[in-house]
PDB file of N, CA and C in Angstrom:
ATOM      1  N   UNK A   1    -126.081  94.292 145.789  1.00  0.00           N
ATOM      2  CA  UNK A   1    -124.904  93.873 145.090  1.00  0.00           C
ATOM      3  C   UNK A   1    -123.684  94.192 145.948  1.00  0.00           C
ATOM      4  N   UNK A   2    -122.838  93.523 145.831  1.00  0.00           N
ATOM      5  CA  UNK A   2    -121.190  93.573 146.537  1.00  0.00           C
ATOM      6  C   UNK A   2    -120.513  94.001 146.036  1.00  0.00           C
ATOM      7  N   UNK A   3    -119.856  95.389 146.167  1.00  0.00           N
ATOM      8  CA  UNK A   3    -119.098  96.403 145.052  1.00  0.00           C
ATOM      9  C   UNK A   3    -117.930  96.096 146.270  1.00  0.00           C
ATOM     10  N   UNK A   4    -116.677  95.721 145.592  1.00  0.00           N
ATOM     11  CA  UNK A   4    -115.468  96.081 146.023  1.00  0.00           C
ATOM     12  C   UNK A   4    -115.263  97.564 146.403  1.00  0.00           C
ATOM     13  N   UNK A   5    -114.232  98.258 147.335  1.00  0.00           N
ATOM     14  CA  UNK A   5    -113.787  99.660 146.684  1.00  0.00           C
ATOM     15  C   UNK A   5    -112.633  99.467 146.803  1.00  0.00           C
ATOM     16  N   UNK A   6    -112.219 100.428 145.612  1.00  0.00           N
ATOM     17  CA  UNK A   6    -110.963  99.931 145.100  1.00  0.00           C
ATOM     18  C   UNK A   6    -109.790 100.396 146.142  1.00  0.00           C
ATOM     19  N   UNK A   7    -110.146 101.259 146.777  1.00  0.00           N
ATOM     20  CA  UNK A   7    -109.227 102.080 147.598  1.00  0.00           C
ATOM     21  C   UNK A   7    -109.956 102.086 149.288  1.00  0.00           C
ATOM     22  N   UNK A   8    -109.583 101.263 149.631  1.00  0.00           N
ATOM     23  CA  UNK A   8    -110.584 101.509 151.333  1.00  0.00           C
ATOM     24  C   UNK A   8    -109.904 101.598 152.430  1.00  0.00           C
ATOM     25  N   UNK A   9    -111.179 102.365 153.204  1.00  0.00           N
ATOM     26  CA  UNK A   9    -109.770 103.047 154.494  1.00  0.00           C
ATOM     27  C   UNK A   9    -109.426 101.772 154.982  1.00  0.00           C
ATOM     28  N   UNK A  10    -109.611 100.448 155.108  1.00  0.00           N
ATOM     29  CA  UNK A  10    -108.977  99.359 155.856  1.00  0.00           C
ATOM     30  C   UNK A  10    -108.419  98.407 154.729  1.00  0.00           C
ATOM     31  N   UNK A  11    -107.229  98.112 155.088  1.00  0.00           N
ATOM     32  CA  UNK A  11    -106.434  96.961 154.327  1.00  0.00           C
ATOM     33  C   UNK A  11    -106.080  95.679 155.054  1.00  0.00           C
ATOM     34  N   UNK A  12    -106.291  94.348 154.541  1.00  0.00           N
ATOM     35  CA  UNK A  12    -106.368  94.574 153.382  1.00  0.00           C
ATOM     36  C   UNK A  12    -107.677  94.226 153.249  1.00  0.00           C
ATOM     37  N   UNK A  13    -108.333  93.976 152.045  1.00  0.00           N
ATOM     38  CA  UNK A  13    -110.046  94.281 151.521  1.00  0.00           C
ATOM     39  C   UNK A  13    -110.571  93.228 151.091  1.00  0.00           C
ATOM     40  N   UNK A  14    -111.904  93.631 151.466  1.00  0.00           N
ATOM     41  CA  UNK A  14    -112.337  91.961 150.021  1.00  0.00           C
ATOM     42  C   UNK A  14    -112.165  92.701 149.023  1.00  0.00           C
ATOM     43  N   UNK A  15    -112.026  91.369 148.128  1.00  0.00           N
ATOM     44  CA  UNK A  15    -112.243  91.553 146.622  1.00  0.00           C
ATOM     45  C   UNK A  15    -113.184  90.782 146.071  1.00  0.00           C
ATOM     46  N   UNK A  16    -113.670  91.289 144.573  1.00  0.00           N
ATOM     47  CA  UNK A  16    -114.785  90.468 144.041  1.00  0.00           C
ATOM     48  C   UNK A  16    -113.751  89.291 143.368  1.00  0.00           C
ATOM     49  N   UNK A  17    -114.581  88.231 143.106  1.00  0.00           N
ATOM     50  CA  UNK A  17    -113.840  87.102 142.711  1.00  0.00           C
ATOM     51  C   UNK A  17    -114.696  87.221 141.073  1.00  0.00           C
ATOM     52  N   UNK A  18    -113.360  87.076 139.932  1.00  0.00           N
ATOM     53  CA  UNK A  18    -113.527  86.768 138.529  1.00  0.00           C
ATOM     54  C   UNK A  18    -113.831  85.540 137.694  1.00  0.00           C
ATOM     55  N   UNK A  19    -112.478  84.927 138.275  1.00  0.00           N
ATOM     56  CA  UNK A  19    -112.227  83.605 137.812  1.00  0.00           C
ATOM     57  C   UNK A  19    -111.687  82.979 139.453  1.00  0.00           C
ATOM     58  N   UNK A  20    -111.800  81.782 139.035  1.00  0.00           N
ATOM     59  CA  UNK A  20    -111.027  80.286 139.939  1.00  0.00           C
ATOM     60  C   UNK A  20    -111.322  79.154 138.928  1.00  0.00           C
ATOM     61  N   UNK A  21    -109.487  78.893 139.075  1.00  0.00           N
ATOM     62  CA  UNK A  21    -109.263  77.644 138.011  1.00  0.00           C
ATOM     63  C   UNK A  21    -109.481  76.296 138.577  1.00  0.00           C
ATOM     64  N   UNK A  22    -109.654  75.276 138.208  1.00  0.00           N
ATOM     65  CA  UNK A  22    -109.239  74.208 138.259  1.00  0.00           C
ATOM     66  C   UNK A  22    -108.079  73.381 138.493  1.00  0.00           C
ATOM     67  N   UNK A  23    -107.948  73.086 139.675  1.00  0.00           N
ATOM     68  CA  UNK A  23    -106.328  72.912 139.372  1.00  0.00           C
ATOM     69  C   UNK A  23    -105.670  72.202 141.148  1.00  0.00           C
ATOM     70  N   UNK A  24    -104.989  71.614 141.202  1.00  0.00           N
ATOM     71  CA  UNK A  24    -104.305  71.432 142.500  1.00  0.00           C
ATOM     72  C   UNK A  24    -104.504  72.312 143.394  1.00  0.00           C
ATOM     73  N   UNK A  25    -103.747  73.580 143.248  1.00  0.00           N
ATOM     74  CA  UNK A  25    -104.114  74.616 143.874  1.00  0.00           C
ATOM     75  C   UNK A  25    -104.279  75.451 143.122  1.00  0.00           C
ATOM     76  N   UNK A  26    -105.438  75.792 143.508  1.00  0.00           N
ATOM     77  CA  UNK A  26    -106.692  77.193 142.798  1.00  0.00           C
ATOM     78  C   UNK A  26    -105.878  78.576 142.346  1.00  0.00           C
ATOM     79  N   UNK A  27    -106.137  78.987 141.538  1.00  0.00           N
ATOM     80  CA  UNK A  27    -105.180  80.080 141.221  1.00  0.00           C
ATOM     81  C   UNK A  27    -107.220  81.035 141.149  1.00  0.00           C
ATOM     82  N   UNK A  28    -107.120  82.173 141.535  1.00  0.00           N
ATOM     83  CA  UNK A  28    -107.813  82.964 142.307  1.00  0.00           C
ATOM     84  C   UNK A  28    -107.552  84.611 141.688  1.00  0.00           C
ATOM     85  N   UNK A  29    -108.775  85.218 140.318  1.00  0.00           N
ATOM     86  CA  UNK A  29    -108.573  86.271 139.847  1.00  0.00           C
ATOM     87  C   UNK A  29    -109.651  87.264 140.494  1.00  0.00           C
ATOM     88  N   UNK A  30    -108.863  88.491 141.017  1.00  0.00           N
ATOM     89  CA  UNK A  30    -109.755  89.469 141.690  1.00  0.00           C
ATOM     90  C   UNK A  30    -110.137  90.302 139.891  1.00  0.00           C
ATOM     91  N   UNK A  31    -111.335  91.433 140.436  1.00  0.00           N
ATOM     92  CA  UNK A  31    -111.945  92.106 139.621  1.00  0.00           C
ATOM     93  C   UNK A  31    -110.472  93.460 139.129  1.00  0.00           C
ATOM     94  N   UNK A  32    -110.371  93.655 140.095  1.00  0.00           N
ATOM     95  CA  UNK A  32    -108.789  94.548 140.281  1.00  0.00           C
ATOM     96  C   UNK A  32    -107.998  94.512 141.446  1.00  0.00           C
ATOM     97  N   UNK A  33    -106.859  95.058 141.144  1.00  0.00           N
ATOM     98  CA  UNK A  33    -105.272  94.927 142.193  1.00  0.00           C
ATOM     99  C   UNK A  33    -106.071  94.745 143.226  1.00  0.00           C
ATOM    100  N   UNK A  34    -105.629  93.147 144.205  1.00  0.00           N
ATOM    101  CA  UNK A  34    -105.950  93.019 145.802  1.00  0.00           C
ATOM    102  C   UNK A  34    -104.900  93.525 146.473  1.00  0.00           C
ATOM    103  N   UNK A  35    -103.953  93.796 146.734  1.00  0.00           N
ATOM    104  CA  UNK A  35    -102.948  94.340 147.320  1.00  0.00           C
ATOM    105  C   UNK A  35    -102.568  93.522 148.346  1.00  0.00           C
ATOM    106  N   UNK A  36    -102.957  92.346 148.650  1.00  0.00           N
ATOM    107  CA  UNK A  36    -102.591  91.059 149.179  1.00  0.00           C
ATOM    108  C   UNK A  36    -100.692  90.764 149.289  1.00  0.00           C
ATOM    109  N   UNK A  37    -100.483  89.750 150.130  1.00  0.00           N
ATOM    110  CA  UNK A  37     -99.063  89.744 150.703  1.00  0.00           C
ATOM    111  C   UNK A  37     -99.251  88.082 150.624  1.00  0.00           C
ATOM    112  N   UNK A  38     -97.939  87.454 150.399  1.00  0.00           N
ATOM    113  CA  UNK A  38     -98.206  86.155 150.409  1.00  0.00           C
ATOM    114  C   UNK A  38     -98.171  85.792 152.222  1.00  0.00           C
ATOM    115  N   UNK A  39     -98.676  84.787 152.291  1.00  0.00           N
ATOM    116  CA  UNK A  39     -99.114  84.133 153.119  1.00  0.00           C
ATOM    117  C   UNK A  39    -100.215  84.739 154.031  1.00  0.00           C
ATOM    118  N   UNK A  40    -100.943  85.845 153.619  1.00  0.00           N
ATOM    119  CA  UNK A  40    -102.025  86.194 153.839  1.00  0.00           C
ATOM    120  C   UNK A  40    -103.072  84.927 153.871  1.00  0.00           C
ATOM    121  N   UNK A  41    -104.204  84.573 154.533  1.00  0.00           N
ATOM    122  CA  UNK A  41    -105.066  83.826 154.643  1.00  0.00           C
ATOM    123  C   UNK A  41    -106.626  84.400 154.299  1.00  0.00           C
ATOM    124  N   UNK A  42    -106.633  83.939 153.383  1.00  0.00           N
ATOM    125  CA  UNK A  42    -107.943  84.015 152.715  1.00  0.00           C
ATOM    126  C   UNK A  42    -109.137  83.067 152.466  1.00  0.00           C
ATOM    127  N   UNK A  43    -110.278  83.375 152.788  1.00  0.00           N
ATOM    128  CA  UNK A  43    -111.323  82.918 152.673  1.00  0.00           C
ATOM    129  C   UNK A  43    -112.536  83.132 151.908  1.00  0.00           C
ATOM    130  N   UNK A  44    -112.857  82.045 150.883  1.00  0.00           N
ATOM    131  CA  UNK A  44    -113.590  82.303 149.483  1.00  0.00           C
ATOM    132  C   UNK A  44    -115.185  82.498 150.050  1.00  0.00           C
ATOM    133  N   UNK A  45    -116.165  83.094 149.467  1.00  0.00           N
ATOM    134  CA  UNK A  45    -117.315  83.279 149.804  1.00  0.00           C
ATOM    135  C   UNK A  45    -118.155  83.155 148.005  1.00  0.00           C
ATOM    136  N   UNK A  46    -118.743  82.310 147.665  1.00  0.00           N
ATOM    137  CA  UNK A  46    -118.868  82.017 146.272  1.00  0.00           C
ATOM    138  C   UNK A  46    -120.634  81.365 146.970  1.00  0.00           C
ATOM    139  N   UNK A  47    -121.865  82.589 146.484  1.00  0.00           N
ATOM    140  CA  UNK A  47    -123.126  82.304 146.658  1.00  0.00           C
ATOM    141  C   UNK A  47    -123.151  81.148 145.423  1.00  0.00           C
ATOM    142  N   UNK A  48    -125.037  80.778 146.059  1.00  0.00           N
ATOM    143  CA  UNK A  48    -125.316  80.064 144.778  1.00  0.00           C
ATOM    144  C   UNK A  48    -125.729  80.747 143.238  1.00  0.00           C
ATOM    145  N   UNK A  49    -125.363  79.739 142.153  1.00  0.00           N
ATOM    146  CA  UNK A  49    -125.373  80.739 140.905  1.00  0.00           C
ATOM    147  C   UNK A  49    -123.972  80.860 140.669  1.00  0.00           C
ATOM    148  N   UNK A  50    -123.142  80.496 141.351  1.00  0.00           N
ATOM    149  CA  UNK A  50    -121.565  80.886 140.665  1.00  0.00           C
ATOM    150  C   UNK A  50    -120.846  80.070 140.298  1.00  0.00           C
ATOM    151  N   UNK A  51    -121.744  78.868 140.559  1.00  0.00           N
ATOM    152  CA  UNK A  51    -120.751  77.449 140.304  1.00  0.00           C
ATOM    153  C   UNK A  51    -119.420  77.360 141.066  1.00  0.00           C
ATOM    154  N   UNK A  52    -118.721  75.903 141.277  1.00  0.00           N
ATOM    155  CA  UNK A  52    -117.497  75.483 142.483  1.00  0.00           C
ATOM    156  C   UNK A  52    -117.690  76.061 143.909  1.00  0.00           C
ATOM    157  N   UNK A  53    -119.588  75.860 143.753  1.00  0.00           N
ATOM    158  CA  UNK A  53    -119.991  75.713 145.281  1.00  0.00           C
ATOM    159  C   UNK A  53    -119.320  74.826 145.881  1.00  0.00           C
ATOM    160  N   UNK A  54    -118.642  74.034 145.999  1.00  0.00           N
ATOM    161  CA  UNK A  54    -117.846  73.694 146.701  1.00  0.00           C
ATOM    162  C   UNK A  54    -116.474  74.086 147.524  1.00  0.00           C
ATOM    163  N   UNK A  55    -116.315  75.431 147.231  1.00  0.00           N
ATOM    164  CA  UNK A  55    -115.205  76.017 147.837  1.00  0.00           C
ATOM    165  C   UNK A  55    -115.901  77.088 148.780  1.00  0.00           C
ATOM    166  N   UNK A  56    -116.683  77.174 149.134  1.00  0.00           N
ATOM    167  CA  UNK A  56    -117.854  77.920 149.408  1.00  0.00           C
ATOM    168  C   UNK A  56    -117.185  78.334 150.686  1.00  0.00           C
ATOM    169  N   UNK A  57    -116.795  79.029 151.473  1.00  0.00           N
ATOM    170  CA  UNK A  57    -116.079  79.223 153.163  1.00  0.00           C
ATOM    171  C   UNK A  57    -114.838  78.867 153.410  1.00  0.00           C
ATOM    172  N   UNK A  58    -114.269  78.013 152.466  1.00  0.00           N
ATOM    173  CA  UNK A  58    -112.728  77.647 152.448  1.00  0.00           C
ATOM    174  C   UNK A  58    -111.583  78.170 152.666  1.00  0.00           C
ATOM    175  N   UNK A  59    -110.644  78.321 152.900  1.00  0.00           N
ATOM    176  CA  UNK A  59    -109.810  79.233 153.496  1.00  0.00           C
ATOM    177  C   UNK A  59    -108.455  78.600 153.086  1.00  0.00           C
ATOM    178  N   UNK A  60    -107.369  79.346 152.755  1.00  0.00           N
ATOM    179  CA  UNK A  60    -105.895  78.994 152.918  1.00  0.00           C
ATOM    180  C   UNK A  60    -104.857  80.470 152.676  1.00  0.00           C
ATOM    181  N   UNK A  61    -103.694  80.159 152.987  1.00  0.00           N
ATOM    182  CA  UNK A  61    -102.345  80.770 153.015  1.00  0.00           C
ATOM    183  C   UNK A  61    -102.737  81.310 151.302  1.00  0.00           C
ATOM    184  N   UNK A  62    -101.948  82.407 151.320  1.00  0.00           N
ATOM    185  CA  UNK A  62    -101.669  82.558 149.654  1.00  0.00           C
ATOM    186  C   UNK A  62    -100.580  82.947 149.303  1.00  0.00           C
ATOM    187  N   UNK A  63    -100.468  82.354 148.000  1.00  0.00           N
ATOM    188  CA  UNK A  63     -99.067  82.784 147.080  1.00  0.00           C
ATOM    189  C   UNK A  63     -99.480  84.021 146.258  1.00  0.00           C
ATOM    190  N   UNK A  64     -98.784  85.331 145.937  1.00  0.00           N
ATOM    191  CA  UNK A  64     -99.644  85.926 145.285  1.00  0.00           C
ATOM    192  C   UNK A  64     -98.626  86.090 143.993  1.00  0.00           C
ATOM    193  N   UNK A  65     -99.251  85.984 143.083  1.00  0.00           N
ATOM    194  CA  UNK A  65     -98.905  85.738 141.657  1.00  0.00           C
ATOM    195  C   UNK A  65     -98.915  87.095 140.435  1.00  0.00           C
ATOM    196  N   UNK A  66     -99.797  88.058 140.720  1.00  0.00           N
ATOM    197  CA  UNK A  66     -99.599  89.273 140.232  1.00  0.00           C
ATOM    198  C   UNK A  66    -100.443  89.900 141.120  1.00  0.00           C
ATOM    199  N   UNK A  67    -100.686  91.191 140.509  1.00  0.00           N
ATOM    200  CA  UNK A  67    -101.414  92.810 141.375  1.00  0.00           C
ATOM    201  C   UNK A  67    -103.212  91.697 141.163  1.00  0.00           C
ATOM    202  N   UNK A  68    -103.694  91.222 140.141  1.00  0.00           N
ATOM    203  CA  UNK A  68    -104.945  90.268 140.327  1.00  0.00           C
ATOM    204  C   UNK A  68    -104.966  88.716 140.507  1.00  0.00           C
ATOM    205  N   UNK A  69    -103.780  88.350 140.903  1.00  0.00           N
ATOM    206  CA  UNK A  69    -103.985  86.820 140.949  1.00  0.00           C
ATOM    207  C   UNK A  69    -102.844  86.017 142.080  1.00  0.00           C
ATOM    208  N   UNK A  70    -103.719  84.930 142.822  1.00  0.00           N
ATOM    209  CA  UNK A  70    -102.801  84.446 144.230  1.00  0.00           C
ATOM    210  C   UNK A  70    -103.349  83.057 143.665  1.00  0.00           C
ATOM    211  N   UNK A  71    -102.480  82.635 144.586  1.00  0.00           N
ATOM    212  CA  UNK A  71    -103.107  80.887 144.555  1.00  0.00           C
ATOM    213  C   UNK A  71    -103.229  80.855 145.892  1.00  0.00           C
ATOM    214  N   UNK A  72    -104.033  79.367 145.936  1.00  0.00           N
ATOM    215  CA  UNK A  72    -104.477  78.866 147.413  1.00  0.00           C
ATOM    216  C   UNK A  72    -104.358  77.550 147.592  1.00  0.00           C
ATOM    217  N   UNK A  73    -103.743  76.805 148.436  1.00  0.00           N
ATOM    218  CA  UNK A  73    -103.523  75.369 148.653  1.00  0.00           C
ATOM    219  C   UNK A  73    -104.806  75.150 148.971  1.00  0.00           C
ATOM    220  N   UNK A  74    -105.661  75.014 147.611  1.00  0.00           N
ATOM    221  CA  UNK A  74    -106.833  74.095 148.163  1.00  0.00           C
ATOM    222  C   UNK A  74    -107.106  73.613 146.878  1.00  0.00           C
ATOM    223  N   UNK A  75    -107.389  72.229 146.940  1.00  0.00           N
ATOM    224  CA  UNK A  75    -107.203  71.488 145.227  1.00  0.00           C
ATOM    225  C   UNK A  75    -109.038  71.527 144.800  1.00  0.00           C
ATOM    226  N   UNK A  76    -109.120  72.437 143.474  1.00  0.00           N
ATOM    227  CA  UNK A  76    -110.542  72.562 142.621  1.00  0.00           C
ATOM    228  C   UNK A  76    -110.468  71.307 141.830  1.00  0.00           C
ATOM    229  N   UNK A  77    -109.748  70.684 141.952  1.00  0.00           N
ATOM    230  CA  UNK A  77    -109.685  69.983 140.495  1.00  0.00           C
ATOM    231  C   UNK A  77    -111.086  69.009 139.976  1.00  0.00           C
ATOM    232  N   UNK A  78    -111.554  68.601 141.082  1.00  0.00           N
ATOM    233  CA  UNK A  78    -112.884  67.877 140.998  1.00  0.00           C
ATOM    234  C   UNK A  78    -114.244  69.059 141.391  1.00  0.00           C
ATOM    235  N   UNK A  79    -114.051  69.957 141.588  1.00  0.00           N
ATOM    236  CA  UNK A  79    -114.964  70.889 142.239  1.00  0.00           C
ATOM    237  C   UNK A  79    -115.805  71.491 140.685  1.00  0.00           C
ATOM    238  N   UNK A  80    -117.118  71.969 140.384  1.00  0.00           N
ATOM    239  CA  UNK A  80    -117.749  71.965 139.677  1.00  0.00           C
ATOM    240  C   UNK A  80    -116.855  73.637 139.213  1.00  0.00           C
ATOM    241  N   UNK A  81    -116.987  73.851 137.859  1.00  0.00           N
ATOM    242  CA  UNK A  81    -116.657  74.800 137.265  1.00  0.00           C
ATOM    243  C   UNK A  81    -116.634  76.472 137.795  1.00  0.00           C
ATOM    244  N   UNK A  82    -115.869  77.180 138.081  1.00  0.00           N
ATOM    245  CA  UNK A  82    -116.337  78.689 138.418  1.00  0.00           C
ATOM    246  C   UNK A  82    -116.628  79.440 137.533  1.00  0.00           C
ATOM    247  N   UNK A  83    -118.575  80.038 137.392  1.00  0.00           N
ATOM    248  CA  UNK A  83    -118.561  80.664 136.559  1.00  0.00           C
ATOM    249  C   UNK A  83    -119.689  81.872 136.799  1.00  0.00           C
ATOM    250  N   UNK A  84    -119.191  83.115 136.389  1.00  0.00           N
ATOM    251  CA  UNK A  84    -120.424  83.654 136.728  1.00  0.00           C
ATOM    252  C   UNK A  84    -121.100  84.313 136.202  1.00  0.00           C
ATOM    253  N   UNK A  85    -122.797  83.573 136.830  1.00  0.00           N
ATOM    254  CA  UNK A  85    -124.229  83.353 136.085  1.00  0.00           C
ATOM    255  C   UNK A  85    -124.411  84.551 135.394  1.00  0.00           C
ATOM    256  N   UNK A  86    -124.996  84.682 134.662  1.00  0.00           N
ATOM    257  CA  UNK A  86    -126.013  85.616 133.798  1.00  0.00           C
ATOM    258  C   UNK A  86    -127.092  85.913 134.330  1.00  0.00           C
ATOM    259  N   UNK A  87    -127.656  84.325 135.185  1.00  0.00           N
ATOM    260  CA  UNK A  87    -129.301  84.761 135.412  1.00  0.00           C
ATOM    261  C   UNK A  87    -129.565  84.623 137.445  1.00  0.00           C
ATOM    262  N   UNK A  88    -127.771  85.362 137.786  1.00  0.00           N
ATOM    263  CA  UNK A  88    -127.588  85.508 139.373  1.00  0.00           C
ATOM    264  C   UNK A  88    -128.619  86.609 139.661  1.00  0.00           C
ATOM    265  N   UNK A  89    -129.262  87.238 140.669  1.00  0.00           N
ATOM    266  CA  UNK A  89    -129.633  88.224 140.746  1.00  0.00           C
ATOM    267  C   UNK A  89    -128.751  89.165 141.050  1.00  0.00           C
ATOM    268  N   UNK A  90    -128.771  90.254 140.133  1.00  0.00           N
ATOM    269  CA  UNK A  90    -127.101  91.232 140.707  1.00  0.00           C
ATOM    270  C   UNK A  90    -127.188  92.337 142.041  1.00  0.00           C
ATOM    271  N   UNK A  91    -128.768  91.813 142.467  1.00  0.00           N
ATOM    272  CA  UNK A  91    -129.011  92.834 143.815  1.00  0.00           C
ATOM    273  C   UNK A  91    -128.061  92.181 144.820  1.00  0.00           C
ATOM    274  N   UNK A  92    -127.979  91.137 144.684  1.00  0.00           N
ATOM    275  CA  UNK A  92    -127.304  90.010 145.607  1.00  0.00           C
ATOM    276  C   UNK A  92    -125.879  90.207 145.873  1.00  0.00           C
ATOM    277  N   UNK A  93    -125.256  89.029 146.734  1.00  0.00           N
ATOM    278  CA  UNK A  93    -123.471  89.767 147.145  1.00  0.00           C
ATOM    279  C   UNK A  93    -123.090  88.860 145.357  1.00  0.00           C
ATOM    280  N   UNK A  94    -121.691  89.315 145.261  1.00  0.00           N
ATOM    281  CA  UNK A  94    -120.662  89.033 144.885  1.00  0.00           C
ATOM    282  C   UNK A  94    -120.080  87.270 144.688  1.00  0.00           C
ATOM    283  N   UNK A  95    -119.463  87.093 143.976  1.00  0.00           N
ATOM    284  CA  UNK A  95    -118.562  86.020 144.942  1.00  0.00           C
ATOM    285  C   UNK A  95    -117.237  86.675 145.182  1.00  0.00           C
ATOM    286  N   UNK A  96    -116.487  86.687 146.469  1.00  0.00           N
ATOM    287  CA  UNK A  96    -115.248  87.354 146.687  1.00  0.00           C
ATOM    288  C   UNK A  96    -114.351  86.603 147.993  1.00  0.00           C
ATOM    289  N   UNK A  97    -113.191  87.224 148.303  1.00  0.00           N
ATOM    290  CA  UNK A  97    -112.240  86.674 148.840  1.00  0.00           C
ATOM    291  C   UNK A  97    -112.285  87.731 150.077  1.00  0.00           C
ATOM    292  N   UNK A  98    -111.934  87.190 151.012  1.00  0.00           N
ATOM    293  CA  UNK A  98    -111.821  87.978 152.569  1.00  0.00           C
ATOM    294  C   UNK A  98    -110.408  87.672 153.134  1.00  0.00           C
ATOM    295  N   UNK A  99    -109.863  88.419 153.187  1.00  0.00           N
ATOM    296  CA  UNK A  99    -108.492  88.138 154.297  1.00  0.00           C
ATOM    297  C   UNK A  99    -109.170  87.799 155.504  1.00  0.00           C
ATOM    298  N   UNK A 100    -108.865  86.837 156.397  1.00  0.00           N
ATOM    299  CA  UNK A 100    -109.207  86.432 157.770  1.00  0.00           C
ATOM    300  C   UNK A 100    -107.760  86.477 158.941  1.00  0.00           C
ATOM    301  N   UNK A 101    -106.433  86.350 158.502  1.00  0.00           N
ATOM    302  CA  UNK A 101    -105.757  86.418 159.186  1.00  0.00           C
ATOM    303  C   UNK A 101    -104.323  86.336 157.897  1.00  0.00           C
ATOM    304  N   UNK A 102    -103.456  86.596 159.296  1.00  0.00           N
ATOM    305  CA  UNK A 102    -101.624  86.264 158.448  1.00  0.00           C
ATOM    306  C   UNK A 102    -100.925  85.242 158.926  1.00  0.00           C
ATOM    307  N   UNK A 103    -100.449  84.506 157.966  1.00  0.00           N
ATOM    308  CA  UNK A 103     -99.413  83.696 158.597  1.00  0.00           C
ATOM    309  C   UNK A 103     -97.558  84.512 158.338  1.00  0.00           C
ATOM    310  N   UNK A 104     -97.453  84.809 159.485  1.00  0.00           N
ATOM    311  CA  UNK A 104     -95.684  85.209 160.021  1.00  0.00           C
ATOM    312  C   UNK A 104     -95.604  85.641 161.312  1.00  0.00           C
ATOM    313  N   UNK A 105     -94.069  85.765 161.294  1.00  0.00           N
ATOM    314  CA  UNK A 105     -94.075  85.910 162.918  1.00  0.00           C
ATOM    315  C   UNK A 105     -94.487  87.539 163.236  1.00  0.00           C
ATOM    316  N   UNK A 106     -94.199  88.108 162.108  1.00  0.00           N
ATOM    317  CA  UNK A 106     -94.568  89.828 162.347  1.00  0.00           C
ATOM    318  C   UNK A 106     -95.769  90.205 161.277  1.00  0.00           C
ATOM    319  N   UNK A 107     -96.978  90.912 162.398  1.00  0.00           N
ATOM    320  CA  UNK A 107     -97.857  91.012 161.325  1.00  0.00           C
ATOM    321  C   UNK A 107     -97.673  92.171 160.150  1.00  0.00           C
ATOM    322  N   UNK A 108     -97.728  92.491 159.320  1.00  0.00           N
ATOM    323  CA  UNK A 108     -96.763  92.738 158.040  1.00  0.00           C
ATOM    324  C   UNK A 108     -97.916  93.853 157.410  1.00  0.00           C
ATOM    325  N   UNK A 109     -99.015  93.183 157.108  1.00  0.00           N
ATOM    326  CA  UNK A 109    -100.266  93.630 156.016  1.00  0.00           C
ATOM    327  C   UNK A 109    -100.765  94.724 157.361  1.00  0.00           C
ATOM    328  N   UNK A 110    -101.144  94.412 158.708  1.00  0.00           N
ATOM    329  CA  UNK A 110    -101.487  95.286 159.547  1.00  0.00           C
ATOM    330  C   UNK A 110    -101.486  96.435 159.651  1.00  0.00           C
ATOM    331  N   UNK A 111    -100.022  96.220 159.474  1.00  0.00           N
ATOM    332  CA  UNK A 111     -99.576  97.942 159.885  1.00  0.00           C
ATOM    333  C   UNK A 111     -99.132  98.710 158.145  1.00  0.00           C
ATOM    334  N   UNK A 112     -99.952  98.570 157.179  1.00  0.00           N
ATOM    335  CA  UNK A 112    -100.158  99.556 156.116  1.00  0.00           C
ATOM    336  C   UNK A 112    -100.876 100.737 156.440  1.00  0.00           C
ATOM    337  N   UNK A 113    -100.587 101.509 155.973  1.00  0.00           N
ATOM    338  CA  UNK A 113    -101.033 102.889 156.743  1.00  0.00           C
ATOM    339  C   UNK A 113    -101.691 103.339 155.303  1.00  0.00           C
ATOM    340  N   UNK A 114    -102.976 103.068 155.040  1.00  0.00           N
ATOM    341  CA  UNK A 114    -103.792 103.793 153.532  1.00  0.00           C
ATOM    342  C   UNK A 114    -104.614 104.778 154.146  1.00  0.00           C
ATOM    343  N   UNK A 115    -104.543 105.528 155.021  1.00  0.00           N
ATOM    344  CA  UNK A 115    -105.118 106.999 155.138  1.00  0.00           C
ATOM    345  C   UNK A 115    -104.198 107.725 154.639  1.00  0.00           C
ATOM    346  N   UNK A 116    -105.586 108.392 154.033  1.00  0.00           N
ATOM    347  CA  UNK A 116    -105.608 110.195 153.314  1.00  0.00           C
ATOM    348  C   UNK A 116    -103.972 111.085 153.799  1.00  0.00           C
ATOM    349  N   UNK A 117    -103.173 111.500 153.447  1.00  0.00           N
ATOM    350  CA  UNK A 117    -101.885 112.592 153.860  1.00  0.00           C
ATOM    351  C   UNK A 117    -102.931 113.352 153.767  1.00  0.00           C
TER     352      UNK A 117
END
């Protein structure tokens, strides 16, 4: 199974993925606070069993919308429902979100300093 931690020595983190709406651009609920920055670039990882296999490796910029929720310029609107299974095996990963890179001229999220005082 794919356990987030909530607090990890590297930022920023995956997160487990809750919900993903339907919609123009995907609005995207972590399990708890991602600590994400907008225009962070993120990339969805959604096994089979979770439904809106179709976003499956996808990637975009994000808007982030609260401490659990960003959007992503990538349109679900035809993409099959996100939902997750009952009868997934839970030994298995997650579905979750990966930061892969930043978009700005100064990298921003990098230099967070989450080690221990």
């Amino acid at each position: 199974m794919s356990v987030a931690i909530e607090n990890p020595m590297f930022l920023p983190a995956m997160r487990v993925i809750t919900v993903i709406t339907k919609a123009k651009k995907a609005v995207v609920t972590t399990s708890f606070a991602h600590n994400y920055i907008d225009g962070l670039i993120i990339r969805l990882f959604i096994p089979e069993g979770f439904g809106m296999w179709q976003a499956n490796q996808l990637f975009s910029a994000i808007t982030v919308l609260s401490p659990t929720t960003f959007q992503m310029t990538i349109d679900t609107t035809n993409f099959d429902t996100f939902a997750i299974s009952t009868t997934f095996p839970f030994d298995q990963q997650s579905a979750q979100c990966t930061p892969i890179a930043e978009l700005t001229s100064q990298l921003t999220g990098a230099f967070k300093n989450v080690l221990p005082r």
